[in-house]
PDBML (XML) file of the C-alpha atoms, coordinates in Angstrom:
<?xml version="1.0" encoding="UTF-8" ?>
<PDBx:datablock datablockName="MODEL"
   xmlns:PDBx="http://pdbml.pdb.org/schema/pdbx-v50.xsd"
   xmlns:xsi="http://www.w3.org/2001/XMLSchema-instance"
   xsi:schemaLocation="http://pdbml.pdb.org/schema/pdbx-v50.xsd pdbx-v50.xsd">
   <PDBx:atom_siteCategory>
      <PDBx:atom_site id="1">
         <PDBx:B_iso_or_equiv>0.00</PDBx:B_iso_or_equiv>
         <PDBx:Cartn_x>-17.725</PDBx:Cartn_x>
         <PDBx:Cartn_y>-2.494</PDBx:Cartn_y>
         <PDBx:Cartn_z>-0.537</PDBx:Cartn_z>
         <PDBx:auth_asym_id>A</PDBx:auth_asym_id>
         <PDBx:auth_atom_id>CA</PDBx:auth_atom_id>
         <PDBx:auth_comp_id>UNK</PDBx:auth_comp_id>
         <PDBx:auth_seq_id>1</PDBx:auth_seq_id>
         <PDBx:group_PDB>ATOM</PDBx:group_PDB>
         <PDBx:label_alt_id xsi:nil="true" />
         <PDBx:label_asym_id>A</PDBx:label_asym_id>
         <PDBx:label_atom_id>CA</PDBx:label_atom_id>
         <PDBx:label_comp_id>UNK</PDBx:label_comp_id>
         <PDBx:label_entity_id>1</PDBx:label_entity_id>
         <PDBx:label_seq_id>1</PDBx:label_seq_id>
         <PDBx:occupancy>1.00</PDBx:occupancy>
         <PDBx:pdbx_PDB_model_num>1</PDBx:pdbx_PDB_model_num>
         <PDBx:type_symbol>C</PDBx:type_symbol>
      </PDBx:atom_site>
      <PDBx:atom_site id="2">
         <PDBx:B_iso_or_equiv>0.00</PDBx:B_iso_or_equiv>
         <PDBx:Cartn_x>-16.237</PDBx:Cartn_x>
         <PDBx:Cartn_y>-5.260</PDBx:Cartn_y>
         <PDBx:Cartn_z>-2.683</PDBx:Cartn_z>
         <PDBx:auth_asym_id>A</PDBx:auth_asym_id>
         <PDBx:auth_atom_id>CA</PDBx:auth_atom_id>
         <PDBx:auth_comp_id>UNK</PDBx:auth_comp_id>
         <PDBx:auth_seq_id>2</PDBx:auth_seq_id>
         <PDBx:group_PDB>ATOM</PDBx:group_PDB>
         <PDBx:label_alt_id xsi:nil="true" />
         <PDBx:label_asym_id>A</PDBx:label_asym_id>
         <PDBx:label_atom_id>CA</PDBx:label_atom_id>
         <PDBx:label_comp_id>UNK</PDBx:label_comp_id>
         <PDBx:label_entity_id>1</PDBx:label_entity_id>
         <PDBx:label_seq_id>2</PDBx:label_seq_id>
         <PDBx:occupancy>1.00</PDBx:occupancy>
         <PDBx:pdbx_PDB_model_num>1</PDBx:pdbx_PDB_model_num>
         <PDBx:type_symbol>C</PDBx:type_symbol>
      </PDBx:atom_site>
      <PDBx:atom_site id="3">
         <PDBx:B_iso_or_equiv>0.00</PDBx:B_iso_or_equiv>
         <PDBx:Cartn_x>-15.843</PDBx:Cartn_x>
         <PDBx:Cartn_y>-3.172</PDBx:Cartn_y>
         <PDBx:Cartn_z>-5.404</PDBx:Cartn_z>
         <PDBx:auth_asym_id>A</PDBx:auth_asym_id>
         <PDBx:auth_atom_id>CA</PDBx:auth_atom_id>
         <PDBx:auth_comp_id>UNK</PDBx:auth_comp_id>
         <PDBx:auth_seq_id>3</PDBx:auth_seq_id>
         <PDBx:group_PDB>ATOM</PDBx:group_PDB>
         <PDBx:label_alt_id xsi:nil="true" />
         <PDBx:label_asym_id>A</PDBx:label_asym_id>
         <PDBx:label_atom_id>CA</PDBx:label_atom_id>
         <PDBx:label_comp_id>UNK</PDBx:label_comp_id>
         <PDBx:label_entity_id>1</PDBx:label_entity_id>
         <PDBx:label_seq_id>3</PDBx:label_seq_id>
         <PDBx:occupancy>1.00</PDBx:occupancy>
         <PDBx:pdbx_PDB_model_num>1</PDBx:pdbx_PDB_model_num>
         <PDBx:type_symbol>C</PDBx:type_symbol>
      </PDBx:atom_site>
      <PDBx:atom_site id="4">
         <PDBx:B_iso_or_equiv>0.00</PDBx:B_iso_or_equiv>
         <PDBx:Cartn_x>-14.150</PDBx:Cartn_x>
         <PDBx:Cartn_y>-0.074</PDBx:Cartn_y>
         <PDBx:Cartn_z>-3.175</PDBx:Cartn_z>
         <PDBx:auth_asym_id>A</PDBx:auth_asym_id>
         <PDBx:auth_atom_id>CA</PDBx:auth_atom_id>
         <PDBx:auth_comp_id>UNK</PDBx:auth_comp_id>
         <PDBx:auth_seq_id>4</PDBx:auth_seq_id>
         <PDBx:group_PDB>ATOM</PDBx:group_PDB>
         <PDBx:label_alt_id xsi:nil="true" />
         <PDBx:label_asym_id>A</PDBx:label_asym_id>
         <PDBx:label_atom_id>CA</PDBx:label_atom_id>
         <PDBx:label_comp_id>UNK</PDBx:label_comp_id>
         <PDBx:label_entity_id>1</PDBx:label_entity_id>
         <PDBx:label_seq_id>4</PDBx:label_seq_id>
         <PDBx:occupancy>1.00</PDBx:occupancy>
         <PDBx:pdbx_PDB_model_num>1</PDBx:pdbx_PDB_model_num>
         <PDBx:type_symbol>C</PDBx:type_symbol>
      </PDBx:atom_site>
      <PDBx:atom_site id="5">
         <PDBx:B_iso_or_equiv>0.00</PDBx:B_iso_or_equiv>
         <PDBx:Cartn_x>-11.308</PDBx:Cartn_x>
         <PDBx:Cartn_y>-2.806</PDBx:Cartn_y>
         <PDBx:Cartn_z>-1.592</PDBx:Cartn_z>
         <PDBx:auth_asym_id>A</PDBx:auth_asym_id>
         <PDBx:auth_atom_id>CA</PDBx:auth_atom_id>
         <PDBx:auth_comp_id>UNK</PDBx:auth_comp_id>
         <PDBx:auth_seq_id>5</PDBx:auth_seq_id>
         <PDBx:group_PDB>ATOM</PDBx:group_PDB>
         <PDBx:label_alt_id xsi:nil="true" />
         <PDBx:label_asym_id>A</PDBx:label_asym_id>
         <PDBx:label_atom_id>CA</PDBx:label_atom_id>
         <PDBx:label_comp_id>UNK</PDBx:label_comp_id>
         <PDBx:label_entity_id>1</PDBx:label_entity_id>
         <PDBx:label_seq_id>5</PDBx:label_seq_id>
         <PDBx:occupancy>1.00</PDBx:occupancy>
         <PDBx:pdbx_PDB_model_num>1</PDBx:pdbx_PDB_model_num>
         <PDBx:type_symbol>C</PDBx:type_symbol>
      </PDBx:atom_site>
      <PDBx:atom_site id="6">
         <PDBx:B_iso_or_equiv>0.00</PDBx:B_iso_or_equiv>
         <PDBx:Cartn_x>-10.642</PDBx:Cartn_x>
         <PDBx:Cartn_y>-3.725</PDBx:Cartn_y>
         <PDBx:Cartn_z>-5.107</PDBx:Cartn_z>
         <PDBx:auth_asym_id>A</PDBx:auth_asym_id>
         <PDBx:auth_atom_id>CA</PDBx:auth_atom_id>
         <PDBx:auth_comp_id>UNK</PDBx:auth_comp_id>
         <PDBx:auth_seq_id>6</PDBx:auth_seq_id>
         <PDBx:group_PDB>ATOM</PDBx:group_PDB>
         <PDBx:label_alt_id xsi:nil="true" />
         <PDBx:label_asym_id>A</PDBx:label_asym_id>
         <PDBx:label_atom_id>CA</PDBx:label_atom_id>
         <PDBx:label_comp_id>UNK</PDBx:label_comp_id>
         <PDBx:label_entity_id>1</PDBx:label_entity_id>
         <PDBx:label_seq_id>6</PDBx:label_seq_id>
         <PDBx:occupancy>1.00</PDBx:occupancy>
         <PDBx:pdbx_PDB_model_num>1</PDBx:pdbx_PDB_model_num>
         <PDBx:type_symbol>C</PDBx:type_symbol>
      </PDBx:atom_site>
      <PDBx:atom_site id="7">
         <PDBx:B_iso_or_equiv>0.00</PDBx:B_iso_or_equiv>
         <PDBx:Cartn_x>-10.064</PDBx:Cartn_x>
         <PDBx:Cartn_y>0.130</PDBx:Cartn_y>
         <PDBx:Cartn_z>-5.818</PDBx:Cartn_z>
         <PDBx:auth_asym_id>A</PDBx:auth_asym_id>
         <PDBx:auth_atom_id>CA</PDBx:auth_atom_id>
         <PDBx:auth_comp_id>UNK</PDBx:auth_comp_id>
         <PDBx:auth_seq_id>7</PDBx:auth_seq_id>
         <PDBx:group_PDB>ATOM</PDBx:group_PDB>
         <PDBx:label_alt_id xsi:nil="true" />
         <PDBx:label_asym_id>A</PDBx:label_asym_id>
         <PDBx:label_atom_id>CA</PDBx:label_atom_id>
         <PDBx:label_comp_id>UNK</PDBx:label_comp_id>
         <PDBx:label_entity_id>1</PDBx:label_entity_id>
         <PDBx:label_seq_id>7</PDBx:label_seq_id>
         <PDBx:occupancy>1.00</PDBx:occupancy>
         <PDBx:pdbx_PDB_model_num>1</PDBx:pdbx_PDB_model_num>
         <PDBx:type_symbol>C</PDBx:type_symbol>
      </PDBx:atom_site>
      <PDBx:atom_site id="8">
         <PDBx:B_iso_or_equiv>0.00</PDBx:B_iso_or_equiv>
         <PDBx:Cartn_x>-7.488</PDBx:Cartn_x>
         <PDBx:Cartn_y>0.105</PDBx:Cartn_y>
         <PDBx:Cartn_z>-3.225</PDBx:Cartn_z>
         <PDBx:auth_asym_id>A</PDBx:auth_asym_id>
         <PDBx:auth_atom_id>CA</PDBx:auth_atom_id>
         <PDBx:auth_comp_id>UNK</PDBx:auth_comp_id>
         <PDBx:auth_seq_id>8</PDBx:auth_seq_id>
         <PDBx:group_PDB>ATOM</PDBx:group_PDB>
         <PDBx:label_alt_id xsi:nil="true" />
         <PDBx:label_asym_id>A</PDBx:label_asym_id>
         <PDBx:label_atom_id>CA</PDBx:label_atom_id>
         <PDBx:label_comp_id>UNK</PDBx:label_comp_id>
         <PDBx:label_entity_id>1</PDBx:label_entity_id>
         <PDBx:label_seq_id>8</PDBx:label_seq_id>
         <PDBx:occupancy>1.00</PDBx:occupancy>
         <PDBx:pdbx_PDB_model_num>1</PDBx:pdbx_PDB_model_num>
         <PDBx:type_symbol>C</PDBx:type_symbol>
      </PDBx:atom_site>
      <PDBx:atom_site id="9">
         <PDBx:B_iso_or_equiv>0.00</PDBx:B_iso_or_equiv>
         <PDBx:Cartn_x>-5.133</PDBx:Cartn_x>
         <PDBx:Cartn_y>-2.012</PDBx:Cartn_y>
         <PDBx:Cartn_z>-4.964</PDBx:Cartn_z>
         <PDBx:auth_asym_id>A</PDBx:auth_asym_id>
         <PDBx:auth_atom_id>CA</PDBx:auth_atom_id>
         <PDBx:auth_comp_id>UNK</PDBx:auth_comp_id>
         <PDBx:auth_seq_id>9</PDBx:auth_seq_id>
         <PDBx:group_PDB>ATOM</PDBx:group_PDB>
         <PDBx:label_alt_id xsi:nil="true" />
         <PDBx:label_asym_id>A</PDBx:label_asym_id>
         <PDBx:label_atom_id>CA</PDBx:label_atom_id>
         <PDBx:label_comp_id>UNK</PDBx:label_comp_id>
         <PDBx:label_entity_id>1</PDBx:label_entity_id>
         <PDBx:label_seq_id>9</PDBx:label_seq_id>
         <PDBx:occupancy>1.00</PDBx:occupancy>
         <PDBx:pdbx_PDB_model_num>1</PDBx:pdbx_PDB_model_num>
         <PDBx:type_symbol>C</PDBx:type_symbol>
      </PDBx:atom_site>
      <PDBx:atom_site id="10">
         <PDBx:B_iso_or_equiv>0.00</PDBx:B_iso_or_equiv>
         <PDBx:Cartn_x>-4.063</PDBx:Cartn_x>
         <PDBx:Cartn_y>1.117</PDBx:Cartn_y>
         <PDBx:Cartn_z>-7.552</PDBx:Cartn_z>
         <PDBx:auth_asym_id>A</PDBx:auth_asym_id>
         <PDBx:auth_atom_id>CA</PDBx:auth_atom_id>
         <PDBx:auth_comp_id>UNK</PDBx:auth_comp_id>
         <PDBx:auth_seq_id>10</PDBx:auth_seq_id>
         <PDBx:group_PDB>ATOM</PDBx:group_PDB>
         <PDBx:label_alt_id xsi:nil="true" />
         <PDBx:label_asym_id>A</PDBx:label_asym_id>
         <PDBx:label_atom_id>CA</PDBx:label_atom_id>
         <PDBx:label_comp_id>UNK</PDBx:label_comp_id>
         <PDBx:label_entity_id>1</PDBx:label_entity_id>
         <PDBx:label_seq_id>10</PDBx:label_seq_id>
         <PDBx:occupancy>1.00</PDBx:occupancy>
         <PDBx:pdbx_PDB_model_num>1</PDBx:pdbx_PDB_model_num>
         <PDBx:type_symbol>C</PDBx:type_symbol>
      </PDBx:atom_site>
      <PDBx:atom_site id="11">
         <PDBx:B_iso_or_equiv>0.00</PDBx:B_iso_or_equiv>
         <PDBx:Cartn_x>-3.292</PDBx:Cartn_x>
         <PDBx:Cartn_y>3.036</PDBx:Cartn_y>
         <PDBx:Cartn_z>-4.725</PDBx:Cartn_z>
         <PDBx:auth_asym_id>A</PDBx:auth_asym_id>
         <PDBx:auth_atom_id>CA</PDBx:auth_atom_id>
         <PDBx:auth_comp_id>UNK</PDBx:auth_comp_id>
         <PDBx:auth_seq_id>11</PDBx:auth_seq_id>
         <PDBx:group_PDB>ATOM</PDBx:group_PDB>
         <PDBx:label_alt_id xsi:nil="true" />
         <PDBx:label_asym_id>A</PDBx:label_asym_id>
         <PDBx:label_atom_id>CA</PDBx:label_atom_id>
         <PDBx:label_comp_id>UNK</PDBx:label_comp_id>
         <PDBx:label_entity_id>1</PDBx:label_entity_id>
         <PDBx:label_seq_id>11</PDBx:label_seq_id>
         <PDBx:occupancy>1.00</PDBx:occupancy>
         <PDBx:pdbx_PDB_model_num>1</PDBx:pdbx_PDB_model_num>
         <PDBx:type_symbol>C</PDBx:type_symbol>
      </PDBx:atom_site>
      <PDBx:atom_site id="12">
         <PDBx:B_iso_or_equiv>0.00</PDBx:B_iso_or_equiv>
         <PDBx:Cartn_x>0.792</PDBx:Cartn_x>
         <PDBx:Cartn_y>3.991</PDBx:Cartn_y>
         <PDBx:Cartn_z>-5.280</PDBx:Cartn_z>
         <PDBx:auth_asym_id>A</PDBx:auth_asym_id>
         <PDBx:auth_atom_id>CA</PDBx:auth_atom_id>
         <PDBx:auth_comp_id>UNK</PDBx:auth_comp_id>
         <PDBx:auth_seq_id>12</PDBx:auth_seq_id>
         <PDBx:group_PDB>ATOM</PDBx:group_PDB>
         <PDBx:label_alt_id xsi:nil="true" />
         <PDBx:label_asym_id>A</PDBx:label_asym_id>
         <PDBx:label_atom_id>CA</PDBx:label_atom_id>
         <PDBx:label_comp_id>UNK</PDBx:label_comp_id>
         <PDBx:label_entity_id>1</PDBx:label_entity_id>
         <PDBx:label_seq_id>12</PDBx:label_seq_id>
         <PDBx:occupancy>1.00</PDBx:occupancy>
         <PDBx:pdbx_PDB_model_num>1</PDBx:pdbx_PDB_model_num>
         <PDBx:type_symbol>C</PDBx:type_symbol>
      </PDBx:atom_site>
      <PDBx:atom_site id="13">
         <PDBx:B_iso_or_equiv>0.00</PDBx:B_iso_or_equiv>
         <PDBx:Cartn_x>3.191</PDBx:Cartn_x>
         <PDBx:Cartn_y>3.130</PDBx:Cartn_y>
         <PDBx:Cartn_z>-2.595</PDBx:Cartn_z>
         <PDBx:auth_asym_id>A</PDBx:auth_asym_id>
         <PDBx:auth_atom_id>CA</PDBx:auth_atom_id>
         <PDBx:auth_comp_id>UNK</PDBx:auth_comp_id>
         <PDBx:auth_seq_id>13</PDBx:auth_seq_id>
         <PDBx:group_PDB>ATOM</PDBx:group_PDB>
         <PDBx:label_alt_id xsi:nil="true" />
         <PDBx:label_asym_id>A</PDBx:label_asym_id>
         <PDBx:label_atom_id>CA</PDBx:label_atom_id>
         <PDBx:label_comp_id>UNK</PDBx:label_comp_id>
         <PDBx:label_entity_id>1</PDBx:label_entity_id>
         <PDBx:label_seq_id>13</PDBx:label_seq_id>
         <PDBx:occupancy>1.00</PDBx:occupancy>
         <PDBx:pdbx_PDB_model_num>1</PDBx:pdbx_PDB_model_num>
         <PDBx:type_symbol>C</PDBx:type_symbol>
      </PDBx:atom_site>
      <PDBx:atom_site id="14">
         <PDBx:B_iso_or_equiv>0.00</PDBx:B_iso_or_equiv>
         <PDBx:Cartn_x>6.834</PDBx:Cartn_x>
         <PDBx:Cartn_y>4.310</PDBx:Cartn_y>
         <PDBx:Cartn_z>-3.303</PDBx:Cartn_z>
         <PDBx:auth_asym_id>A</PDBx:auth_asym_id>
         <PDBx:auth_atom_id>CA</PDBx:auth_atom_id>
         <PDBx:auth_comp_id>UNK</PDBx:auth_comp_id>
         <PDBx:auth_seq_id>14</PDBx:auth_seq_id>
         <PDBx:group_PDB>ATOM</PDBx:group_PDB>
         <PDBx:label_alt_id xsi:nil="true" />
         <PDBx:label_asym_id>A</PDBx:label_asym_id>
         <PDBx:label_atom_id>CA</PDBx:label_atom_id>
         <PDBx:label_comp_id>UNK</PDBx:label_comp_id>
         <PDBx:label_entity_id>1</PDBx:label_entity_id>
         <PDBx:label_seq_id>14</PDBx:label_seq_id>
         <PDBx:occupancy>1.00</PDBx:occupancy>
         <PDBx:pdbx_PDB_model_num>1</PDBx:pdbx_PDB_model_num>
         <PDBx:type_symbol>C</PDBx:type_symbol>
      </PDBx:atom_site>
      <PDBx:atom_site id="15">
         <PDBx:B_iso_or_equiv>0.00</PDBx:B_iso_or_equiv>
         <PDBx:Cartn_x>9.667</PDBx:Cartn_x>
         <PDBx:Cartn_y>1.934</PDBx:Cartn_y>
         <PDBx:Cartn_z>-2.887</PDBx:Cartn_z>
         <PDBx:auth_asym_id>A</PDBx:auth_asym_id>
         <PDBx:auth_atom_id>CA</PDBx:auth_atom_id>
         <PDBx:auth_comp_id>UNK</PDBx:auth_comp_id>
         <PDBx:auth_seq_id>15</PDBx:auth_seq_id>
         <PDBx:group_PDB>ATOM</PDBx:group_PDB>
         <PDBx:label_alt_id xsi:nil="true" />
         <PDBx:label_asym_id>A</PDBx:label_asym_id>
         <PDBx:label_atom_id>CA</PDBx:label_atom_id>
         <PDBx:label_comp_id>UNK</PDBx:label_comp_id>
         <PDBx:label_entity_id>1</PDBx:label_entity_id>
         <PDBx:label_seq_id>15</PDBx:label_seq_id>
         <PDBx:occupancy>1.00</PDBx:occupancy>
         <PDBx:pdbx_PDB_model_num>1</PDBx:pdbx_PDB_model_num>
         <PDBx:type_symbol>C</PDBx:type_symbol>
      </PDBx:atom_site>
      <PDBx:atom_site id="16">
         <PDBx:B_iso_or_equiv>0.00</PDBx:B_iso_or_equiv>
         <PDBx:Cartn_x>11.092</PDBx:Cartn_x>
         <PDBx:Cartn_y>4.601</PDBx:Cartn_y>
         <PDBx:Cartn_z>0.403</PDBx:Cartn_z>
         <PDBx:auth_asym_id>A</PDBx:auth_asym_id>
         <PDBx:auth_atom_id>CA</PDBx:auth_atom_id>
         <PDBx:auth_comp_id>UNK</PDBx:auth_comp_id>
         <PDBx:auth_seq_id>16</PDBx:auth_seq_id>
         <PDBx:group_PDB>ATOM</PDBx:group_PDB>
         <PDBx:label_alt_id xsi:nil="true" />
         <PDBx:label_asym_id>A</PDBx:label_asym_id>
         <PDBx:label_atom_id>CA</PDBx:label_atom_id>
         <PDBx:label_comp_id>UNK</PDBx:label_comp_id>
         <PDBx:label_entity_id>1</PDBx:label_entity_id>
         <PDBx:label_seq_id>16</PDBx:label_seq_id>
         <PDBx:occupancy>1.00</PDBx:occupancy>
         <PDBx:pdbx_PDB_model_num>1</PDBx:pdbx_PDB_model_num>
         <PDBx:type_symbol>C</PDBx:type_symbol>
      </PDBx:atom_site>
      <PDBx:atom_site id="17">
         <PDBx:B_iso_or_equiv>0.00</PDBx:B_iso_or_equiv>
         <PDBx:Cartn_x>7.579</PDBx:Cartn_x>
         <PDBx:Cartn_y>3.867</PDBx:Cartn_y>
         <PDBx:Cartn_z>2.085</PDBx:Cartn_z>
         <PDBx:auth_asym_id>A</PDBx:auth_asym_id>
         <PDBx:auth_atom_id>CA</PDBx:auth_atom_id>
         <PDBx:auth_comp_id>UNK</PDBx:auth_comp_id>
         <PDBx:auth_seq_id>17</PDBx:auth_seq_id>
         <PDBx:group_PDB>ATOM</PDBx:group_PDB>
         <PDBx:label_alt_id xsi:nil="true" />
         <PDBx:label_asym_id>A</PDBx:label_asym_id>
         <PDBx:label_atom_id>CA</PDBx:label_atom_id>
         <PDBx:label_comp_id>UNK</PDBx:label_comp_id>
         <PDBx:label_entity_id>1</PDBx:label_entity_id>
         <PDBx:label_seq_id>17</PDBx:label_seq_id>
         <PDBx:occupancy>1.00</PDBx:occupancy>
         <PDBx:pdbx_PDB_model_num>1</PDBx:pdbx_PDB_model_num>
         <PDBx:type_symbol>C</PDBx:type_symbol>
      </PDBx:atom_site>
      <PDBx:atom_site id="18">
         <PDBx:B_iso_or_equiv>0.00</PDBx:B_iso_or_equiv>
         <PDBx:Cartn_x>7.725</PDBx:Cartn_x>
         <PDBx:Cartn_y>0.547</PDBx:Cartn_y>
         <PDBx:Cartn_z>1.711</PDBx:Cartn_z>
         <PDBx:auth_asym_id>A</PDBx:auth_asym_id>
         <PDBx:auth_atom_id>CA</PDBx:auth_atom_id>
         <PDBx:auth_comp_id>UNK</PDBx:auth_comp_id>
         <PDBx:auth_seq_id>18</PDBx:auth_seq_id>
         <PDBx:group_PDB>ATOM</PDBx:group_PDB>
         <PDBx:label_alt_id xsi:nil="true" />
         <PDBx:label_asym_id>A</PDBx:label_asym_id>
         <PDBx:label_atom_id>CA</PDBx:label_atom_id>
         <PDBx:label_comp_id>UNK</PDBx:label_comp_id>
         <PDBx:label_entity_id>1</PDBx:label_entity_id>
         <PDBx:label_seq_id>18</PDBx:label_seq_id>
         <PDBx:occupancy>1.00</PDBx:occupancy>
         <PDBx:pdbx_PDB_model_num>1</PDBx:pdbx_PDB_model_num>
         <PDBx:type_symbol>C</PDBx:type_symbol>
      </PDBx:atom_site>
      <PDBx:atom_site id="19">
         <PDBx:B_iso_or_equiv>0.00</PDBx:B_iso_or_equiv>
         <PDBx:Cartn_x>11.256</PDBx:Cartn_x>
         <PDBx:Cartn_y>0.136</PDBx:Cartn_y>
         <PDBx:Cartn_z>2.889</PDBx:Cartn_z>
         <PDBx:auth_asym_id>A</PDBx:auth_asym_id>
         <PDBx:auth_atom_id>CA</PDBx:auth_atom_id>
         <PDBx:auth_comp_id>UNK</PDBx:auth_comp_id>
         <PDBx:auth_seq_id>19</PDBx:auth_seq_id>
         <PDBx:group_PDB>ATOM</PDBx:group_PDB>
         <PDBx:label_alt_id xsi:nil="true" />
         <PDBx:label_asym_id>A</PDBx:label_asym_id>
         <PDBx:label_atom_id>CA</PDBx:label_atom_id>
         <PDBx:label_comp_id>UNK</PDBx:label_comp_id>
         <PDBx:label_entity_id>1</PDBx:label_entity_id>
         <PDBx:label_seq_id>19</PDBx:label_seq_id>
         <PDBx:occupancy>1.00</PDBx:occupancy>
         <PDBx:pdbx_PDB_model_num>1</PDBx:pdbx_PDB_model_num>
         <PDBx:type_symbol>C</PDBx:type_symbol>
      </PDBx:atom_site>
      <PDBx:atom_site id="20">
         <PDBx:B_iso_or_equiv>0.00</PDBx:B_iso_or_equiv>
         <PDBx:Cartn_x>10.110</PDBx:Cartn_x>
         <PDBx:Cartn_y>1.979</PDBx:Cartn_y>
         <PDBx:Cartn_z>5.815</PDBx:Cartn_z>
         <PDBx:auth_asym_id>A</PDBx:auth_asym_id>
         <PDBx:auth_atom_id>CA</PDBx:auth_atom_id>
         <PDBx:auth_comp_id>UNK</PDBx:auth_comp_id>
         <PDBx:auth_seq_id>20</PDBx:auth_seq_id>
         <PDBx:group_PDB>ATOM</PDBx:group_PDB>
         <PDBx:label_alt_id xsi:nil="true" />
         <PDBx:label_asym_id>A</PDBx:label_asym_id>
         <PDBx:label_atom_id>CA</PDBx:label_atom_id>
         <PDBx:label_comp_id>UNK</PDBx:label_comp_id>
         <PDBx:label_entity_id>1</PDBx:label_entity_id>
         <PDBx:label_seq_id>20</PDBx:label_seq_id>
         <PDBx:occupancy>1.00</PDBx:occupancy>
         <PDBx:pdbx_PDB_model_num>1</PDBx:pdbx_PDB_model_num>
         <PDBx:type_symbol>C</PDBx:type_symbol>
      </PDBx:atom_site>
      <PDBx:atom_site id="21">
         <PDBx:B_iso_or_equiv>0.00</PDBx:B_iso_or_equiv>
         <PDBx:Cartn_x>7.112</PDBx:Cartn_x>
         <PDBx:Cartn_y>-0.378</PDBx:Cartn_y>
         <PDBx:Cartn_z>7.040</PDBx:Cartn_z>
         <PDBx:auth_asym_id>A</PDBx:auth_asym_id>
         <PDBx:auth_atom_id>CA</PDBx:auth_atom_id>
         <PDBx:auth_comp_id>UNK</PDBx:auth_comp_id>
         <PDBx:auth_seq_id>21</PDBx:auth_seq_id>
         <PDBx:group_PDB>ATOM</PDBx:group_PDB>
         <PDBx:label_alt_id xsi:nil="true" />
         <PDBx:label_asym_id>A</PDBx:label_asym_id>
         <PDBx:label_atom_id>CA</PDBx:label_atom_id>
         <PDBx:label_comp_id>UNK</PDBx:label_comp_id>
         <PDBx:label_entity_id>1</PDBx:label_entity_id>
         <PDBx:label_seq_id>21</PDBx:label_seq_id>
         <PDBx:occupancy>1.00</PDBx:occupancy>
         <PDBx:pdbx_PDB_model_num>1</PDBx:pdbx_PDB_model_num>
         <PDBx:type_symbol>C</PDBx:type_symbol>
      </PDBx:atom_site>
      <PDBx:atom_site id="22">
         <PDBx:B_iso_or_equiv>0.00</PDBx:B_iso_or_equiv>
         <PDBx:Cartn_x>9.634</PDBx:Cartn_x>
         <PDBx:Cartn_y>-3.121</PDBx:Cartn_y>
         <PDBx:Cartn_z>6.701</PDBx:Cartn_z>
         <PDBx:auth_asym_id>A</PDBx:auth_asym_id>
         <PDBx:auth_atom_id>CA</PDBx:auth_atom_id>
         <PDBx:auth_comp_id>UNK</PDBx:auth_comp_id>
         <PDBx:auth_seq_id>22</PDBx:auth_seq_id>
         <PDBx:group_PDB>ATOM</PDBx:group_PDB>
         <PDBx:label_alt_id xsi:nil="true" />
         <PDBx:label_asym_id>A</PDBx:label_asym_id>
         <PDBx:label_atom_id>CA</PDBx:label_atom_id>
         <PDBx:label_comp_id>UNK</PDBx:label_comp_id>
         <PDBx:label_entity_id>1</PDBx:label_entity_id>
         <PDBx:label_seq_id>22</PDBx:label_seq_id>
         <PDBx:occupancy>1.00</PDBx:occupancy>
         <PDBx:pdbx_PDB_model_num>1</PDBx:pdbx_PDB_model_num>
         <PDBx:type_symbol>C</PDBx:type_symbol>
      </PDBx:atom_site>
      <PDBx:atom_site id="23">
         <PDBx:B_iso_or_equiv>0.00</PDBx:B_iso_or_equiv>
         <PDBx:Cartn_x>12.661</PDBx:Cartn_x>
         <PDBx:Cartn_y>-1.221</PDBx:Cartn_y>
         <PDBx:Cartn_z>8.970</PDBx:Cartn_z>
         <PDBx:auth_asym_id>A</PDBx:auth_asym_id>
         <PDBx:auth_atom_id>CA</PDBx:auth_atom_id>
         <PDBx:auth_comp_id>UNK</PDBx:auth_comp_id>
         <PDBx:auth_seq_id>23</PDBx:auth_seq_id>
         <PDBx:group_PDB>ATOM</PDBx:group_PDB>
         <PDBx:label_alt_id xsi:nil="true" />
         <PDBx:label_asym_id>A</PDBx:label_asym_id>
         <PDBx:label_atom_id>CA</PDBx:label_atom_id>
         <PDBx:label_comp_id>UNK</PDBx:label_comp_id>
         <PDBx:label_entity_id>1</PDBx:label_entity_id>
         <PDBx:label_seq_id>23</PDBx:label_seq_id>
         <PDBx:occupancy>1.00</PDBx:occupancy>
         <PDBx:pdbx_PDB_model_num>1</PDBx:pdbx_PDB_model_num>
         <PDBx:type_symbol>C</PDBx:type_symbol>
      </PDBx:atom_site>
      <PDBx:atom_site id="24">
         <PDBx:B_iso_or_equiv>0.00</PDBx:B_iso_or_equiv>
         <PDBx:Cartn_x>9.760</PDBx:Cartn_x>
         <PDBx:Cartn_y>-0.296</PDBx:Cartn_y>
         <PDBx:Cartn_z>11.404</PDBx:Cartn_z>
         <PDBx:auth_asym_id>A</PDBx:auth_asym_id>
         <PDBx:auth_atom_id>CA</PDBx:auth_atom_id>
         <PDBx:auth_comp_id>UNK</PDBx:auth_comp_id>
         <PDBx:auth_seq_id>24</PDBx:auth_seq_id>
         <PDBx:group_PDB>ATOM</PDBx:group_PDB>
         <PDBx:label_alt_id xsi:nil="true" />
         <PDBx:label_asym_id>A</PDBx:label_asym_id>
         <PDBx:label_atom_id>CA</PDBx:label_atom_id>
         <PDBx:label_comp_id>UNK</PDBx:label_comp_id>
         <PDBx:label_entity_id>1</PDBx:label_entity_id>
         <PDBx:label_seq_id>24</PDBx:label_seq_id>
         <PDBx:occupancy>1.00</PDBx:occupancy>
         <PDBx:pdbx_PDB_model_num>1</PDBx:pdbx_PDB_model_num>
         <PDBx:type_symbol>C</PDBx:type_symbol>
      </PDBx:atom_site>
      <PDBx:atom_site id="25">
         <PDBx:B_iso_or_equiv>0.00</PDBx:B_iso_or_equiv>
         <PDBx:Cartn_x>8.531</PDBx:Cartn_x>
         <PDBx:Cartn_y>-4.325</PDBx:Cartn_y>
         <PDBx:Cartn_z>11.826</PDBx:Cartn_z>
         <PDBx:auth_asym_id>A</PDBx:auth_asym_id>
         <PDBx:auth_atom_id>CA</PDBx:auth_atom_id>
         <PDBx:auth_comp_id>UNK</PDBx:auth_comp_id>
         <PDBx:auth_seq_id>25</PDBx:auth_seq_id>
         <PDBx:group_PDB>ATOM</PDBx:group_PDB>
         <PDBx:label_alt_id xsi:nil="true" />
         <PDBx:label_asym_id>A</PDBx:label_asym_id>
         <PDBx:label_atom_id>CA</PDBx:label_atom_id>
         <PDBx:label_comp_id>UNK</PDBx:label_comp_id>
         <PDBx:label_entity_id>1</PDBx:label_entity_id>
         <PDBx:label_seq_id>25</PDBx:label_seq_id>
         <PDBx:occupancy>1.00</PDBx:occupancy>
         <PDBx:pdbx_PDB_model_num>1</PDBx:pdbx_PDB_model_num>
         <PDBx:type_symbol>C</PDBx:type_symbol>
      </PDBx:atom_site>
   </PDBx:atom_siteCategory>
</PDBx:datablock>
């Protein structure tokens, strides 16, 4: 489980997508 959270760090977020979690808080 360690090992999978770790994996989840490469995942790619786009600079639109993270704009938009910060409008929507």
């Amino acid at each position: 489980l360690a090992d999978l959270q770790a994996a989840l760090e490469r995942v790619d977020v786009d600079d639109d997508v993270l704009r938009y979690c910060v409008d929507l808080a």
